[in-house]
PDB file of N, CA and C in Angstrom:
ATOM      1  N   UNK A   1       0.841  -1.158   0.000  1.00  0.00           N
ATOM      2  CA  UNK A   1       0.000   0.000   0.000  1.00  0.00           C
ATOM      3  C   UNK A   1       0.895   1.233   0.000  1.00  0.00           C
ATOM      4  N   UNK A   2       0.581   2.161  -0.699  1.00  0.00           N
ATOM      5  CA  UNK A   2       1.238   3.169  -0.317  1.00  0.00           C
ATOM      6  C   UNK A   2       0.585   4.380  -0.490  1.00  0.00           C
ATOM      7  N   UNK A   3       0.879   5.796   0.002  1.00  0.00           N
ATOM      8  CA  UNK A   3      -0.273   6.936   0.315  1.00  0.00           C
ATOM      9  C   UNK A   3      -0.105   7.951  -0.313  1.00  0.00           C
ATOM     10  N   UNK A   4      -0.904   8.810  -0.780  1.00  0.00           N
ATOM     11  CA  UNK A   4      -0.727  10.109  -1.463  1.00  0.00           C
ATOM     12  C   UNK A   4      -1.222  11.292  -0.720  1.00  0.00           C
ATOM     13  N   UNK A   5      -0.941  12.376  -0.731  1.00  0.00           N
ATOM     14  CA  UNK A   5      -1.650  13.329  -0.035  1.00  0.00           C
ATOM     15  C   UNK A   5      -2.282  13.719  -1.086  1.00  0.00           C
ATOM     16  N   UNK A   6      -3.723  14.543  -1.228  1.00  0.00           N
ATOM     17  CA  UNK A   6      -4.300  15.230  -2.362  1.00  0.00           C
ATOM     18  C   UNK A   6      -4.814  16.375  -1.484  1.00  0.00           C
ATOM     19  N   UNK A   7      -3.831  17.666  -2.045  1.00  0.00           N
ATOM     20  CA  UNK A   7      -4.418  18.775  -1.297  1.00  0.00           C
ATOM     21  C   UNK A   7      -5.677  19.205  -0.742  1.00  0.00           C
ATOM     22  N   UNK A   8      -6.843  18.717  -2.086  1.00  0.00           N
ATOM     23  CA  UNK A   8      -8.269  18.974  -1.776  1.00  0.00           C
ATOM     24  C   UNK A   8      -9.156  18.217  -1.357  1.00  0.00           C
ATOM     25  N   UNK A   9      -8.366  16.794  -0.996  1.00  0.00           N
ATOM     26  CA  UNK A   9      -8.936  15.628  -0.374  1.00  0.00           C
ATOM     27  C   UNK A   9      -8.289  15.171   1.155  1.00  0.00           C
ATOM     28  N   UNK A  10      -7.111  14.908   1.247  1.00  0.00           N
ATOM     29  CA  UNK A  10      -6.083  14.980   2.193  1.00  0.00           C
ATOM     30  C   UNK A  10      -5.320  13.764   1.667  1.00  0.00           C
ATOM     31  N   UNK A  11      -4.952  12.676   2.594  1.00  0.00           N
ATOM     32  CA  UNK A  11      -5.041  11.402   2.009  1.00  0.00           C
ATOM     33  C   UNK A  11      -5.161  10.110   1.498  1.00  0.00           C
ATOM     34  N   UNK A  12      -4.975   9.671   0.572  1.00  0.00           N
ATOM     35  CA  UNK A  12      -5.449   8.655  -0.555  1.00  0.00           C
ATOM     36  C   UNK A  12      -4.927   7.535  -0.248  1.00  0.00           C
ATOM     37  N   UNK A  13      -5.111   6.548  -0.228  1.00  0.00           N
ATOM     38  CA  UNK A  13      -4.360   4.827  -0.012  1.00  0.00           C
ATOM     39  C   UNK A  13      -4.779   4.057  -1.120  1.00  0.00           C
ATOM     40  N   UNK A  14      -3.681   3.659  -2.220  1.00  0.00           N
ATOM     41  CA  UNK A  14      -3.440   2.396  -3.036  1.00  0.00           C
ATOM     42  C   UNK A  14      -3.088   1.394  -2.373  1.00  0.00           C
ATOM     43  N   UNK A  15      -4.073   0.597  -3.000  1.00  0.00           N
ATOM     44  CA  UNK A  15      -3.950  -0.792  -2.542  1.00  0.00           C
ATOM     45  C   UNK A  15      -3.291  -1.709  -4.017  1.00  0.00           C
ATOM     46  N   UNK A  16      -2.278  -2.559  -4.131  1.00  0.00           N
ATOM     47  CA  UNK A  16      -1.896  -3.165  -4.886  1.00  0.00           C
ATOM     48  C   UNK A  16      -1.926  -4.661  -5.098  1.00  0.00           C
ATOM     49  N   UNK A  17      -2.544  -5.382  -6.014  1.00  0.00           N
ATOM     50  CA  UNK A  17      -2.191  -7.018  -5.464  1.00  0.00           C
ATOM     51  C   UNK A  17      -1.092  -7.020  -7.038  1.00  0.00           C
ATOM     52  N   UNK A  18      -0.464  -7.102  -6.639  1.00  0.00           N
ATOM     53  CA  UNK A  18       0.901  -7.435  -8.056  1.00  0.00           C
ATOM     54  C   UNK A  18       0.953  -8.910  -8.319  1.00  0.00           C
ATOM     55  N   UNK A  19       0.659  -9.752  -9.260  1.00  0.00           N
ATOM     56  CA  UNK A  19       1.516 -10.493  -9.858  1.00  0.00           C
ATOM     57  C   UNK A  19       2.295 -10.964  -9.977  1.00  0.00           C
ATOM     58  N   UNK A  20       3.704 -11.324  -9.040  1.00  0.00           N
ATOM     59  CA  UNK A  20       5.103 -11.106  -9.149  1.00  0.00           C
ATOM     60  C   UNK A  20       5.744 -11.964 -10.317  1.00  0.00           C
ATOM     61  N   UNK A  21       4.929 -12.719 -11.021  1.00  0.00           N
ATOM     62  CA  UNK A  21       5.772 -13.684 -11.879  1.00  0.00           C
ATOM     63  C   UNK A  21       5.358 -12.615 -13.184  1.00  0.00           C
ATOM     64  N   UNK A  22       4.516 -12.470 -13.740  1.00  0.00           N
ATOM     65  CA  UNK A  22       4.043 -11.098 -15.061  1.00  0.00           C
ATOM     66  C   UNK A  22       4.024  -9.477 -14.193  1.00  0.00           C
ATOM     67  N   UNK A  23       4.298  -9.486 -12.803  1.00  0.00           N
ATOM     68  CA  UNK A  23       4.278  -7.781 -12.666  1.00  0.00           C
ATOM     69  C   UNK A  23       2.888  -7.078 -13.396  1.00  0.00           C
ATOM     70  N   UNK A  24       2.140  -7.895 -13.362  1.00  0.00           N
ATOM     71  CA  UNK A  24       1.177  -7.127 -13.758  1.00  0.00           C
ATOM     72  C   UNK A  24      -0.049  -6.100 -12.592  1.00  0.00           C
ATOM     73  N   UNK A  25      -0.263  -5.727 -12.663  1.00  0.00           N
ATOM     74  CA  UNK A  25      -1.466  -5.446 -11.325  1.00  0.00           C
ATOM     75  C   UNK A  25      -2.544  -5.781 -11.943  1.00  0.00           C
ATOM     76  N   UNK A  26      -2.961  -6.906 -10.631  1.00  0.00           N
ATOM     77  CA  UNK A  26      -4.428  -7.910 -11.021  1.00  0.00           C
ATOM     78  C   UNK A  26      -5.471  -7.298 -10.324  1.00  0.00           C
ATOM     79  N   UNK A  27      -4.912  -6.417  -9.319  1.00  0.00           N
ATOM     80  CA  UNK A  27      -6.055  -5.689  -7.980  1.00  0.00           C
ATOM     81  C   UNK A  27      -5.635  -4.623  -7.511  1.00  0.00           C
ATOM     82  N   UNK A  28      -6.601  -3.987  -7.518  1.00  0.00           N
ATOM     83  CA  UNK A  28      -6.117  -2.485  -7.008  1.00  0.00           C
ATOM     84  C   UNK A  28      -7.422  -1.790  -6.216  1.00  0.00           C
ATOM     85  N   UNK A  29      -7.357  -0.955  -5.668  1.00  0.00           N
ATOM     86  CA  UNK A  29      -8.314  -0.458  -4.635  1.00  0.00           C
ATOM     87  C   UNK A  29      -7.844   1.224  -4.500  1.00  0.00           C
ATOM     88  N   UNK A  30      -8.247   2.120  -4.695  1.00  0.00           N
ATOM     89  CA  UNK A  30      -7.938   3.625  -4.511  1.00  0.00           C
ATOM     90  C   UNK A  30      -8.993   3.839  -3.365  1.00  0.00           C
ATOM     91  N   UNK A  31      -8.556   4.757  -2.086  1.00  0.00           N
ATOM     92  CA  UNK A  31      -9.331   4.899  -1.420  1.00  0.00           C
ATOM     93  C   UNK A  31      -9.380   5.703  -0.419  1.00  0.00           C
ATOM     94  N   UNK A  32     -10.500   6.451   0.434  1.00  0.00           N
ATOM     95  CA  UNK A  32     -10.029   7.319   1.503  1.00  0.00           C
ATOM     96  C   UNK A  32      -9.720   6.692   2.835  1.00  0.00           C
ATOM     97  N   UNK A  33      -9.380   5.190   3.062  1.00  0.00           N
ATOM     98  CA  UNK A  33      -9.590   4.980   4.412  1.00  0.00           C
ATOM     99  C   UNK A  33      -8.607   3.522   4.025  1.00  0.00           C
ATOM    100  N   UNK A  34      -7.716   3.188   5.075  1.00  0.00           N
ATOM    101  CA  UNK A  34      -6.351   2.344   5.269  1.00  0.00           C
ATOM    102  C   UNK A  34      -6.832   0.874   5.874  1.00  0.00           C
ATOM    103  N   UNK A  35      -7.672   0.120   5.809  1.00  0.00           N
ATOM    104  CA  UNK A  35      -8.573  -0.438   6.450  1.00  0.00           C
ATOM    105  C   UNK A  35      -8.379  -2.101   6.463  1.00  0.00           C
ATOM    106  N   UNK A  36      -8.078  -3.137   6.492  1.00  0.00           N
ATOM    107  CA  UNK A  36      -8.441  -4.204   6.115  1.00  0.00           C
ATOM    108  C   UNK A  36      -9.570  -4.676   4.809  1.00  0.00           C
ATOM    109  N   UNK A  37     -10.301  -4.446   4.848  1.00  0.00           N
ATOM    110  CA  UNK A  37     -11.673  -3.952   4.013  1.00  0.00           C
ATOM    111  C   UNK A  37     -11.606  -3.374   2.611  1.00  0.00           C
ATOM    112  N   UNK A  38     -10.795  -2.459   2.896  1.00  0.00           N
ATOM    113  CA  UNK A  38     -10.189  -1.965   1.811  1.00  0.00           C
ATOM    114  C   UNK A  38      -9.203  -2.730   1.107  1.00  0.00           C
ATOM    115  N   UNK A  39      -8.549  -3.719   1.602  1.00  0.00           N
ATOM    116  CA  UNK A  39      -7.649  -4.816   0.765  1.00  0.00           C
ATOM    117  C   UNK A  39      -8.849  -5.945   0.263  1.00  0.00           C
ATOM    118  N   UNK A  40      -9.089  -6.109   0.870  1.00  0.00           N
ATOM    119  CA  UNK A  40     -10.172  -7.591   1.096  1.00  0.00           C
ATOM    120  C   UNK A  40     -10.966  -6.623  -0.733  1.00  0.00           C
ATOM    121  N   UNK A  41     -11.469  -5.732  -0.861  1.00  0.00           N
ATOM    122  CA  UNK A  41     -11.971  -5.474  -2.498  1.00  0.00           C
ATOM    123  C   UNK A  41     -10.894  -5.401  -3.209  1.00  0.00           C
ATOM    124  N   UNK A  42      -9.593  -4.964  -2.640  1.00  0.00           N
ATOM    125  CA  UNK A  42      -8.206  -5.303  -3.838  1.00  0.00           C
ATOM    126  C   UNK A  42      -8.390  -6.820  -3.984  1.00  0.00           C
ATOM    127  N   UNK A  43      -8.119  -7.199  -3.513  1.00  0.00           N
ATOM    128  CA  UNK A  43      -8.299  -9.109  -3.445  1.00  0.00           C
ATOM    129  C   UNK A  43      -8.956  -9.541  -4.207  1.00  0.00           C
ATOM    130  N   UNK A  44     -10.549  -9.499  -3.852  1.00  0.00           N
ATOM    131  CA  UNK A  44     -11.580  -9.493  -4.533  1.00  0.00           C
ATOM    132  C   UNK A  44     -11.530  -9.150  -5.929  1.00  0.00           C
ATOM    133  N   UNK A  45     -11.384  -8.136  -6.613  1.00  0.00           N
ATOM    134  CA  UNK A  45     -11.145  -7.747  -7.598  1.00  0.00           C
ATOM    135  C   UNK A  45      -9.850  -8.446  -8.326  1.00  0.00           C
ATOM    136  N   UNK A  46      -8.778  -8.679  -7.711  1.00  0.00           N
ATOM    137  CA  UNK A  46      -7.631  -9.788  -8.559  1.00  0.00           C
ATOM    138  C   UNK A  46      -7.750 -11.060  -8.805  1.00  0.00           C
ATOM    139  N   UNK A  47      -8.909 -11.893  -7.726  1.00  0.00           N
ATOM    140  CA  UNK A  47      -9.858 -13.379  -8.156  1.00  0.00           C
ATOM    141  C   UNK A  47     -10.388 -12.874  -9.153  1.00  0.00           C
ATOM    142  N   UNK A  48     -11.957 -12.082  -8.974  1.00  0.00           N
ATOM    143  CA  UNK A  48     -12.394 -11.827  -9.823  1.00  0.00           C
ATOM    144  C   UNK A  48     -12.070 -11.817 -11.331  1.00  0.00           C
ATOM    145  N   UNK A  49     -11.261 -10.953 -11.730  1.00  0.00           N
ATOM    146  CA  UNK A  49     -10.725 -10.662 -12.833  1.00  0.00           C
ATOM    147  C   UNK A  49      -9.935 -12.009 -13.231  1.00  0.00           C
ATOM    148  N   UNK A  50      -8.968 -12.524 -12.412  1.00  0.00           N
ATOM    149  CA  UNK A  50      -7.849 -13.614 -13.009  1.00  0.00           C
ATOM    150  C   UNK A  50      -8.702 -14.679 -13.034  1.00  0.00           C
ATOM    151  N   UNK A  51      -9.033 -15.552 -12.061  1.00  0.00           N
ATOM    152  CA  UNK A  51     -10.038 -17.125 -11.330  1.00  0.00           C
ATOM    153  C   UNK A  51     -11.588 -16.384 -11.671  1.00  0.00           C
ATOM    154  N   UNK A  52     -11.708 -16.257 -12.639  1.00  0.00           N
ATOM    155  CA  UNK A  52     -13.525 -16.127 -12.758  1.00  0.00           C
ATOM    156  C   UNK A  52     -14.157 -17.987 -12.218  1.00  0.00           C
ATOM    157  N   UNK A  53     -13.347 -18.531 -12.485  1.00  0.00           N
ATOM    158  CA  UNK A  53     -14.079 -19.975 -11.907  1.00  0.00           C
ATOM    159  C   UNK A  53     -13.548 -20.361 -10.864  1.00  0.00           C
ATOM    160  N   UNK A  54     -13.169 -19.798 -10.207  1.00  0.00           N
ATOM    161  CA  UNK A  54     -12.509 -19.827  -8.535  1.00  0.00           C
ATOM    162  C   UNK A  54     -11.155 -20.168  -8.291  1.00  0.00           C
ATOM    163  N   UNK A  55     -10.485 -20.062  -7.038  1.00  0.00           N
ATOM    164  CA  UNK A  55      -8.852 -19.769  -6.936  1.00  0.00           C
ATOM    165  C   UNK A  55      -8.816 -21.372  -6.153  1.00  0.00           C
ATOM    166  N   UNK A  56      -9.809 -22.035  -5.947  1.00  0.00           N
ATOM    167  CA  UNK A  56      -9.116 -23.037  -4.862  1.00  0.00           C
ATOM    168  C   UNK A  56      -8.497 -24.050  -5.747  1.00  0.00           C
ATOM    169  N   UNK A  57      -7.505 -24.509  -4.935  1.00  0.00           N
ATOM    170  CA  UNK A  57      -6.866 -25.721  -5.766  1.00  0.00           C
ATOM    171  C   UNK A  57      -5.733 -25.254  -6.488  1.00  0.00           C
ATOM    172  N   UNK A  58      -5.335 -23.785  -6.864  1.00  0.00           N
ATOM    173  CA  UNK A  58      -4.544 -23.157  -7.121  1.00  0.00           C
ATOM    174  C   UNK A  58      -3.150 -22.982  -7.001  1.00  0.00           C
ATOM    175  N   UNK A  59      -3.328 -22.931  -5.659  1.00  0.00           N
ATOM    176  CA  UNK A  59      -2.026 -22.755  -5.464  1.00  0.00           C
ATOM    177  C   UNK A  59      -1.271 -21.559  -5.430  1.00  0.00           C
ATOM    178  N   UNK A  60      -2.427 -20.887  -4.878  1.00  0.00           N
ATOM    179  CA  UNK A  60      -2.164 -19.419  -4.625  1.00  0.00           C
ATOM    180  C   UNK A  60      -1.356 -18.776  -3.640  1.00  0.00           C
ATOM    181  N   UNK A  61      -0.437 -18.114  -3.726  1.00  0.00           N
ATOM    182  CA  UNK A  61      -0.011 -16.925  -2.134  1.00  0.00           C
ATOM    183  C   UNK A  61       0.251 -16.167  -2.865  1.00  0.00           C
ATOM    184  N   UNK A  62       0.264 -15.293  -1.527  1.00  0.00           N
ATOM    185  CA  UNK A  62      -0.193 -13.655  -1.337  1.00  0.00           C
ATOM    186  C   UNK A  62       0.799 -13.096  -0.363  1.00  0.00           C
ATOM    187  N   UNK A  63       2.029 -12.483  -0.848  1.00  0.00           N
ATOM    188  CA  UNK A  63       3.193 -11.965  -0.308  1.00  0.00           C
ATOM    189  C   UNK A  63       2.494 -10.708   0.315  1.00  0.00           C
ATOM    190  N   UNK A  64       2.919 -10.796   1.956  1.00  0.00           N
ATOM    191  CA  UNK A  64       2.910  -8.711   2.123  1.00  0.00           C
ATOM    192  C   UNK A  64       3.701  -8.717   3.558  1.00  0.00           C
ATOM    193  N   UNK A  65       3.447  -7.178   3.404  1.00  0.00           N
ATOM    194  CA  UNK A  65       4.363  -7.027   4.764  1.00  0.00           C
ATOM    195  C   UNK A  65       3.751  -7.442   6.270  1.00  0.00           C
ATOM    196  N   UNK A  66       3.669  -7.676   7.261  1.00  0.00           N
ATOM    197  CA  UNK A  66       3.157  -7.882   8.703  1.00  0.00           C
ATOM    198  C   UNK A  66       2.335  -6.434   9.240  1.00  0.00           C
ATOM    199  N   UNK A  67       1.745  -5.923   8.247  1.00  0.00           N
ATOM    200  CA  UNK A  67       1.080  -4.688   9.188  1.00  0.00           C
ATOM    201  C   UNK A  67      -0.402  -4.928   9.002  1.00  0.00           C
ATOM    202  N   UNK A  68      -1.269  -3.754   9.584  1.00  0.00           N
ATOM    203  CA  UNK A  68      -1.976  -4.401  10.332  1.00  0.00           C
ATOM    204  C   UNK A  68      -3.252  -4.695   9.800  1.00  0.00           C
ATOM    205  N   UNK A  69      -3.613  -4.105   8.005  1.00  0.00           N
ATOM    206  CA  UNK A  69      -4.638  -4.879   7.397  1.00  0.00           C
ATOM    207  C   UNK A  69      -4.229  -6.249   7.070  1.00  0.00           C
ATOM    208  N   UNK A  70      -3.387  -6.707   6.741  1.00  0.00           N
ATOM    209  CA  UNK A  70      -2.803  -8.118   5.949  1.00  0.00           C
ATOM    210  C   UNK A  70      -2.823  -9.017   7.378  1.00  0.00           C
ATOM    211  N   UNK A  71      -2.421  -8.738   8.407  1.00  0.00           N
ATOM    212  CA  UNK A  71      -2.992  -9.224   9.669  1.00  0.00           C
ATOM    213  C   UNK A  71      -4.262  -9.158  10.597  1.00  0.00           C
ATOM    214  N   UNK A  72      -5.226  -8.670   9.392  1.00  0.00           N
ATOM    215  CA  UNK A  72      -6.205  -8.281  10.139  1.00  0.00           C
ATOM    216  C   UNK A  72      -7.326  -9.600  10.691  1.00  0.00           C
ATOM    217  N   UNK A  73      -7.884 -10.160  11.205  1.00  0.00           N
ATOM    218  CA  UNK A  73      -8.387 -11.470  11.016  1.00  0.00           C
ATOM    219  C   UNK A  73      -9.522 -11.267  10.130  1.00  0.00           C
ATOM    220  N   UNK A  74     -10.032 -10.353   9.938  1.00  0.00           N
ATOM    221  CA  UNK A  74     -10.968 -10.455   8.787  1.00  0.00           C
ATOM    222  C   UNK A  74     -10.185 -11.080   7.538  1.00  0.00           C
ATOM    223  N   UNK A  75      -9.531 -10.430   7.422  1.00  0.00           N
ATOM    224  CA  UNK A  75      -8.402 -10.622   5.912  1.00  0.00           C
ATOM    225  C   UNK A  75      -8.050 -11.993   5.658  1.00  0.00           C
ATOM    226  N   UNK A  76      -7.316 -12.304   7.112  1.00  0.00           N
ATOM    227  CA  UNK A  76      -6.607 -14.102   7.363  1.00  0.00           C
ATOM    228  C   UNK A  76      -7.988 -15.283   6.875  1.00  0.00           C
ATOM    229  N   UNK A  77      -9.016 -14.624   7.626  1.00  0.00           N
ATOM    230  CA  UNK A  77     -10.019 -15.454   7.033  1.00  0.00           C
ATOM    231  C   UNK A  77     -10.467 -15.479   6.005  1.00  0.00           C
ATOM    232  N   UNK A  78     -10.529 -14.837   5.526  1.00  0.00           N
ATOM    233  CA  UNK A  78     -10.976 -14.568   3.804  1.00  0.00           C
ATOM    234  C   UNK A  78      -9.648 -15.534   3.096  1.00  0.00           C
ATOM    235  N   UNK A  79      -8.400 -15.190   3.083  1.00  0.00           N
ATOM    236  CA  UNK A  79      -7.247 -15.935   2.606  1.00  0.00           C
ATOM    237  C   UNK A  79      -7.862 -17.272   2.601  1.00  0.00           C
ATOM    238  N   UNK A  80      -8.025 -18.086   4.125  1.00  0.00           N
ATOM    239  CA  UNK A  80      -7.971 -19.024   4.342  1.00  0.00           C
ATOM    240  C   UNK A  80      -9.045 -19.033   3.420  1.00  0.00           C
ATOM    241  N   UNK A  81     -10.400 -19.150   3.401  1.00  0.00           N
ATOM    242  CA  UNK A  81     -11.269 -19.502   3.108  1.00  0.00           C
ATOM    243  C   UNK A  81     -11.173 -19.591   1.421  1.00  0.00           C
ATOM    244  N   UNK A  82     -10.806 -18.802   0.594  1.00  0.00           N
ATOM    245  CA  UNK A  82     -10.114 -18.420  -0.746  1.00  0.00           C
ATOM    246  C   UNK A  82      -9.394 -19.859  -1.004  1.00  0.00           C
ATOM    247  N   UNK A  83      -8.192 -20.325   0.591  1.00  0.00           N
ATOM    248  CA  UNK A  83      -7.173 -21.237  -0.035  1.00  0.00           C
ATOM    249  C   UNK A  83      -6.062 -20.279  -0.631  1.00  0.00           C
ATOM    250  N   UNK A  84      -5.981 -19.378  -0.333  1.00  0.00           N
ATOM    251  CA  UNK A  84      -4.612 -18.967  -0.504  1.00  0.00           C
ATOM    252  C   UNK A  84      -3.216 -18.646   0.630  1.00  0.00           C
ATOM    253  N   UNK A  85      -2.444 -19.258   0.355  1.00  0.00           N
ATOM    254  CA  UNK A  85      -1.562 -19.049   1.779  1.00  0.00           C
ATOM    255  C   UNK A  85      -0.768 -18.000   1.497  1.00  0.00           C
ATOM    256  N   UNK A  86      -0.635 -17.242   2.769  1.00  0.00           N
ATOM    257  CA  UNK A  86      -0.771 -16.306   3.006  1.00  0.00           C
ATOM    258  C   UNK A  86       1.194 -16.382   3.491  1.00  0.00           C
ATOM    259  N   UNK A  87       2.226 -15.069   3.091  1.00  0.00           N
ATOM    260  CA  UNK A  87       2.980 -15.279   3.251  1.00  0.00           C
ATOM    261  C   UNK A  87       3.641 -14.268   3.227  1.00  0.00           C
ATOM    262  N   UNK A  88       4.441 -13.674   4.980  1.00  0.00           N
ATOM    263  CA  UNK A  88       4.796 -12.520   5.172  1.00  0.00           C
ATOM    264  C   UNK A  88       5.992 -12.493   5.169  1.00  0.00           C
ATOM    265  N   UNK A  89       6.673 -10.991   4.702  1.00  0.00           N
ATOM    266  CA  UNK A  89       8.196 -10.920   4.435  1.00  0.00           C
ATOM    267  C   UNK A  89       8.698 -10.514   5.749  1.00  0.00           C
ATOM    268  N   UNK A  90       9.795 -10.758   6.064  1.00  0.00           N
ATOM    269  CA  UNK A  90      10.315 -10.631   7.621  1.00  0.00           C
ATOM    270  C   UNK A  90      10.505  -8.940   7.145  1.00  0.00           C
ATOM    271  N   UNK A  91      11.317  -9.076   8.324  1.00  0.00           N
ATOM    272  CA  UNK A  91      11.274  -7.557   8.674  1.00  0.00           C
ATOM    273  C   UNK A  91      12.425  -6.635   8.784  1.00  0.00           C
ATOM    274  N   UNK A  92      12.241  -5.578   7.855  1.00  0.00           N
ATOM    275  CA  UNK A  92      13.442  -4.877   7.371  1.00  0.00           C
ATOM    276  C   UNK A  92      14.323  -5.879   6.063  1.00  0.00           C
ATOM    277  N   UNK A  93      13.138  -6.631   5.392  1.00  0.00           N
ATOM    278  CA  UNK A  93      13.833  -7.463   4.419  1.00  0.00           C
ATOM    279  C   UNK A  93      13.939  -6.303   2.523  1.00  0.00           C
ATOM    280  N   UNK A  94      14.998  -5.949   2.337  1.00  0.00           N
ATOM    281  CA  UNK A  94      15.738  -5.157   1.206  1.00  0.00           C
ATOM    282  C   UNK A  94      14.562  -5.718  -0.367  1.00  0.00           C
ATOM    283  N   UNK A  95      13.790  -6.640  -0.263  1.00  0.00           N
ATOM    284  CA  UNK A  95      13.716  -7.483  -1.547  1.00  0.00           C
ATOM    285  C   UNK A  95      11.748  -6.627  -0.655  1.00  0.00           C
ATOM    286  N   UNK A  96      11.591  -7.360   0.083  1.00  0.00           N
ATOM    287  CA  UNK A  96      10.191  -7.149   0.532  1.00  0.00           C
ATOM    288  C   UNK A  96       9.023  -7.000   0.001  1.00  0.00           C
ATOM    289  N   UNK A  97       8.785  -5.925  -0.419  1.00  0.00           N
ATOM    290  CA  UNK A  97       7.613  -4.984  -1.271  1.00  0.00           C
ATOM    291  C   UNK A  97       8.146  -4.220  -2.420  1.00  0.00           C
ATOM    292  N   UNK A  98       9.312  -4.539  -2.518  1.00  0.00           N
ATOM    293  CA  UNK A  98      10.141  -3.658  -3.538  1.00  0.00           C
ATOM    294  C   UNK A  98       9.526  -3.956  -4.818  1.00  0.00           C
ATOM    295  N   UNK A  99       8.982  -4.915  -5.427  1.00  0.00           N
ATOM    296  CA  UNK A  99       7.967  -4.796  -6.938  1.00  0.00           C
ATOM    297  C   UNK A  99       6.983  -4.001  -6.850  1.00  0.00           C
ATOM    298  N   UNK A 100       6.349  -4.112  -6.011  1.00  0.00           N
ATOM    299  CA  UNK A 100       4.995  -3.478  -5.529  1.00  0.00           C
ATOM    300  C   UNK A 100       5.544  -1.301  -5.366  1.00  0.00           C
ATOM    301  N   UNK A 101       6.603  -1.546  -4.189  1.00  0.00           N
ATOM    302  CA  UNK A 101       6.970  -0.109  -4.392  1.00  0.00           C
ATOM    303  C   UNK A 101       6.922   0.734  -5.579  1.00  0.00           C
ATOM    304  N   UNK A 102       8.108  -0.078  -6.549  1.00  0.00           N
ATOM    305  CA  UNK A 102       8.581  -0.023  -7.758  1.00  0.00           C
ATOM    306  C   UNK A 102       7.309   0.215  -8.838  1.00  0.00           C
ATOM    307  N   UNK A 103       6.352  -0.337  -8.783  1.00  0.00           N
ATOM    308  CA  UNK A 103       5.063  -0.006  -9.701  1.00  0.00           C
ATOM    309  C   UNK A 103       4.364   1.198  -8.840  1.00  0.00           C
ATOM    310  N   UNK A 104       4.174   1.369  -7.454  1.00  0.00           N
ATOM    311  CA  UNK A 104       3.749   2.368  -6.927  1.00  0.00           C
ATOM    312  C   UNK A 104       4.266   3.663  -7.269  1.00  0.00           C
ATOM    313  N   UNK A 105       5.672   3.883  -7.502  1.00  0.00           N
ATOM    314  CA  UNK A 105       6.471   4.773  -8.027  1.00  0.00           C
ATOM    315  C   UNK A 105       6.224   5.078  -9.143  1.00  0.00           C
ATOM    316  N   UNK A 106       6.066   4.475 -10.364  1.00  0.00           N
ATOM    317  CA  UNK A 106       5.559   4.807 -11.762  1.00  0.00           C
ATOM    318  C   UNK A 106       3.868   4.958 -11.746  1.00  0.00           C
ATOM    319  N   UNK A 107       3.402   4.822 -10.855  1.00  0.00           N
ATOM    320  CA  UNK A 107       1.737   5.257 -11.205  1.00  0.00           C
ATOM    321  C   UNK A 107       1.988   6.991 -10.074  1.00  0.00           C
ATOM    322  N   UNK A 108       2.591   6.783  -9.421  1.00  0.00           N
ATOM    323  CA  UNK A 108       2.954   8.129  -9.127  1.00  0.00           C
ATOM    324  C   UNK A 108       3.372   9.579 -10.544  1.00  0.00           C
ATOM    325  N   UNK A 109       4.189   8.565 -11.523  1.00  0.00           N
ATOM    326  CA  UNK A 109       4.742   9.491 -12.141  1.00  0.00           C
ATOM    327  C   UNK A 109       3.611   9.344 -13.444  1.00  0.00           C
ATOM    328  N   UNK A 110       2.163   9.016 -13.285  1.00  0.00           N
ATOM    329  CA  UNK A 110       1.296   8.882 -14.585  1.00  0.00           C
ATOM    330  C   UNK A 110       0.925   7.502 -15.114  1.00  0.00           C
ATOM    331  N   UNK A 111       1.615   6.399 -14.259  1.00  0.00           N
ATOM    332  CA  UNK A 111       1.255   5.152 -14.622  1.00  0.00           C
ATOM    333  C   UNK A 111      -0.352   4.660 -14.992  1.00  0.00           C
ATOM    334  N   UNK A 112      -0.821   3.977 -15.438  1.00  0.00           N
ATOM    335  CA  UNK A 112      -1.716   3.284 -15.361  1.00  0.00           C
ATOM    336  C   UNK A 112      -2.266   2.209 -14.901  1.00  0.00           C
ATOM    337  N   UNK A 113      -3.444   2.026 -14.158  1.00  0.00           N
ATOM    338  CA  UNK A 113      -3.840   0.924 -13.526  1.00  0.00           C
ATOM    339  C   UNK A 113      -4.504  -0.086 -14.231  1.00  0.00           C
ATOM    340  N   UNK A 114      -5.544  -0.146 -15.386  1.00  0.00           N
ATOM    341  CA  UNK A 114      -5.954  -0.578 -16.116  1.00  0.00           C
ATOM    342  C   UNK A 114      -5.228  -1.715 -16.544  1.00  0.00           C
TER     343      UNK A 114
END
């Protein structure tokens, strides 16, 4: 996730679900509020779109950092229930979120989400 200020709004929270093998963004969420909830429709929206016939059996995970939507138990349950395992980067790890940053940075500079 990462945040924007918007002068006439204050600020904004992207939510990202990246891809890491195509880097593509499968889920995304723009929003006024930092929430658990607010990932859980990024999520939603990256099944949706990719697994229109569902994710179980897959063989899915879902890299993020230990804070406190991705730990939220709403969230953990939804994972579980999805079947996707769920898999956090330690801490102060150099590699981490760095794809995710890295695309956050170019939609900063005009990127596209689409």
């Amino acid at each position: 996730m990462t945040e924007f200020m918007v002068s006439s709004i204050g600020w904004v929270y992207l939510v990202i679900v990246l891809d890491w093998y195509t880097k593509k963004i499968v889920g995304w969420n723009l929003t006024l509020r930092s929430r658990a909830g607010e990932w859980e429709e990024a999520l939603e929206m990256a099944v949706e779109k990719e697994f229109p016939d569902g994710v179980r059996g897959q063989g899915l995970k879902l890299i993020s950092d230990n804070g406190s939507q991705p730990t939220a138990t709403s969230f953990m349950r939804d994972m579980a229930t999805l079947g996707i395992e769920q898999i956090f980067t330690s801490y102060d790890n150099p590699k981490g979120n760095a794809d995710t940053r890295e695309d956050d940075e170019d939609n900063k500079r005009g990127g596209n989400l689409a």
